[in-house]
Protein backbone atom coordinates (compact mmCIF):
# COMPACT_ATOMS: atom_id res chain seq x y z
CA UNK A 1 145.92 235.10 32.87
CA UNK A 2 149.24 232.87 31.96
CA UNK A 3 149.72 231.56 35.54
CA UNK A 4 152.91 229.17 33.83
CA UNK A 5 155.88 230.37 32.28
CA UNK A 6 157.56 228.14 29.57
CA UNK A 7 159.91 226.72 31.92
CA UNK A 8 157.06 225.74 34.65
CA UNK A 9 154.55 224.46 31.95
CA UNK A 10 157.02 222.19 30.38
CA UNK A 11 157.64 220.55 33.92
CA UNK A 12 153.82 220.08 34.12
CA UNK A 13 154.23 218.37 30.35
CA UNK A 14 156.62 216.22 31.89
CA UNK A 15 155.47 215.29 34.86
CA UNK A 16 152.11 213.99 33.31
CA UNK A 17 153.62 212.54 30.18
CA UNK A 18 156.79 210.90 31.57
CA UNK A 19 156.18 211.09 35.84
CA UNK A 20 158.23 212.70 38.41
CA UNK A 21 161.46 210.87 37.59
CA UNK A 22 162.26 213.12 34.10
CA UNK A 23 161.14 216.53 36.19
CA UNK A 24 164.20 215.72 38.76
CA UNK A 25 166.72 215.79 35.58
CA UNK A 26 164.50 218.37 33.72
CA UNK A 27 165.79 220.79 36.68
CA UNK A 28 169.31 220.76 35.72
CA UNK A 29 168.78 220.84 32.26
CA UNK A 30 166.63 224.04 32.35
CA UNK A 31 168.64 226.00 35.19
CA UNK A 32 168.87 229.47 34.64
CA UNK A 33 172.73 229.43 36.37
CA UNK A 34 174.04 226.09 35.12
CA UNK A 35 177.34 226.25 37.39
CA UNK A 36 180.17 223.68 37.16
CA UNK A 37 178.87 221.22 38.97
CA UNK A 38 175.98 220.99 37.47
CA UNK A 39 176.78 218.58 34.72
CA UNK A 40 178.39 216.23 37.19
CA UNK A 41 175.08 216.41 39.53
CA UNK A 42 173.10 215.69 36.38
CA UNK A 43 175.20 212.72 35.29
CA UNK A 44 174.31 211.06 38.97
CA UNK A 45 172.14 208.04 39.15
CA UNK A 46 168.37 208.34 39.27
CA UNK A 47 168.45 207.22 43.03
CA UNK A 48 170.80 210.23 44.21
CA UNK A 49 168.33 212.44 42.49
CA UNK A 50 165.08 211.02 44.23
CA UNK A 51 167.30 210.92 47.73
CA UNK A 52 167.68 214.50 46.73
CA UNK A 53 164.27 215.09 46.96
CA UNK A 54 163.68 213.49 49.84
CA UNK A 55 166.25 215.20 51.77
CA UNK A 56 164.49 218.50 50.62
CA UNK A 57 161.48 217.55 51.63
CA UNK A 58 162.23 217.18 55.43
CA UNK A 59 164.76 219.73 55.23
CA UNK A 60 161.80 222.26 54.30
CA UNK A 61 158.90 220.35 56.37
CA UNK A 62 160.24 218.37 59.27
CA UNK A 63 163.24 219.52 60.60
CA UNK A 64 162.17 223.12 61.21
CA UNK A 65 160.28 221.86 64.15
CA UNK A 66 163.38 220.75 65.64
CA UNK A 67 164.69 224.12 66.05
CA UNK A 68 162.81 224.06 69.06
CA UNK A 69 164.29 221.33 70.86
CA UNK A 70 167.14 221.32 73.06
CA UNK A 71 170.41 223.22 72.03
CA UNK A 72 172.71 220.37 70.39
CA UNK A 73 169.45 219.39 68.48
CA UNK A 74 168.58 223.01 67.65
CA UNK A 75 172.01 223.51 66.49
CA UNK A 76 172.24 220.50 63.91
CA UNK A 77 168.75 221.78 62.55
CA UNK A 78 170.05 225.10 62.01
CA UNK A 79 172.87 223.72 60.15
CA UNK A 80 170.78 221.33 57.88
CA UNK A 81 168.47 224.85 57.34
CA UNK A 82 171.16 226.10 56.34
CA UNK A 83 173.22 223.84 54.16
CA UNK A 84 169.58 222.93 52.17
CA UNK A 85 169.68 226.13 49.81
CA UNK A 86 173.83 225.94 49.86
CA UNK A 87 173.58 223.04 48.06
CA UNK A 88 170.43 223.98 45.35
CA UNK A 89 173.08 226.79 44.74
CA UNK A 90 176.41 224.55 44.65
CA UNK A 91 174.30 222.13 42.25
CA UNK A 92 173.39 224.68 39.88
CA UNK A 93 169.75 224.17 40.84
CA UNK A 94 169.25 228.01 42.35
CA UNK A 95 166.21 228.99 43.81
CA UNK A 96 163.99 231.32 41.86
């Protein structure tokens, strides 16, 4: 059973042959939707990309606790749940 596609196995390639730092460019380059943006986003420093990642990261695993919390804090992690896939989309990085 393939459990990769080409796209997904050549991120893999990457990621062992060159570390995580060529995967966060990879994604732009091998977007399905490259939008307008996307060339700008992929001319960005190597730090924006990584902050990217971060950001993602507690977008996805931390902040969904806060929803839980009070209402202005509830409110301000909605938003952030919100604006998280808004910008994959703006930056030509979609979600598959």
């Amino acid at each position: 059973m393939d459990w990769f596609n080409a796209g997904d196995y050549e991120i893999v390639r990457q990621v062992l042959q060159r570390g995580v730092a060529a995967c966060l460019v990879l994604g732009f380059v091998s977007a399905v939707k490259q939008f307008p943006v996307s060339w700008f986003v992929y001319h960005l420093p190597g730090w924006f990309h990584r902050g990217e990642v971060v950001g993602n990261h507690v977008a996805q695993l931390v902040v969904p606790f806060f929803l839980f919390a009070s209402q202005p804090v509830a409110s301000v992690a909605a938003g952030i749940i919100v604006l998280t896939p808004l910008w994959l989309v703006i930056t030509g990085t979609p979600p598959d």
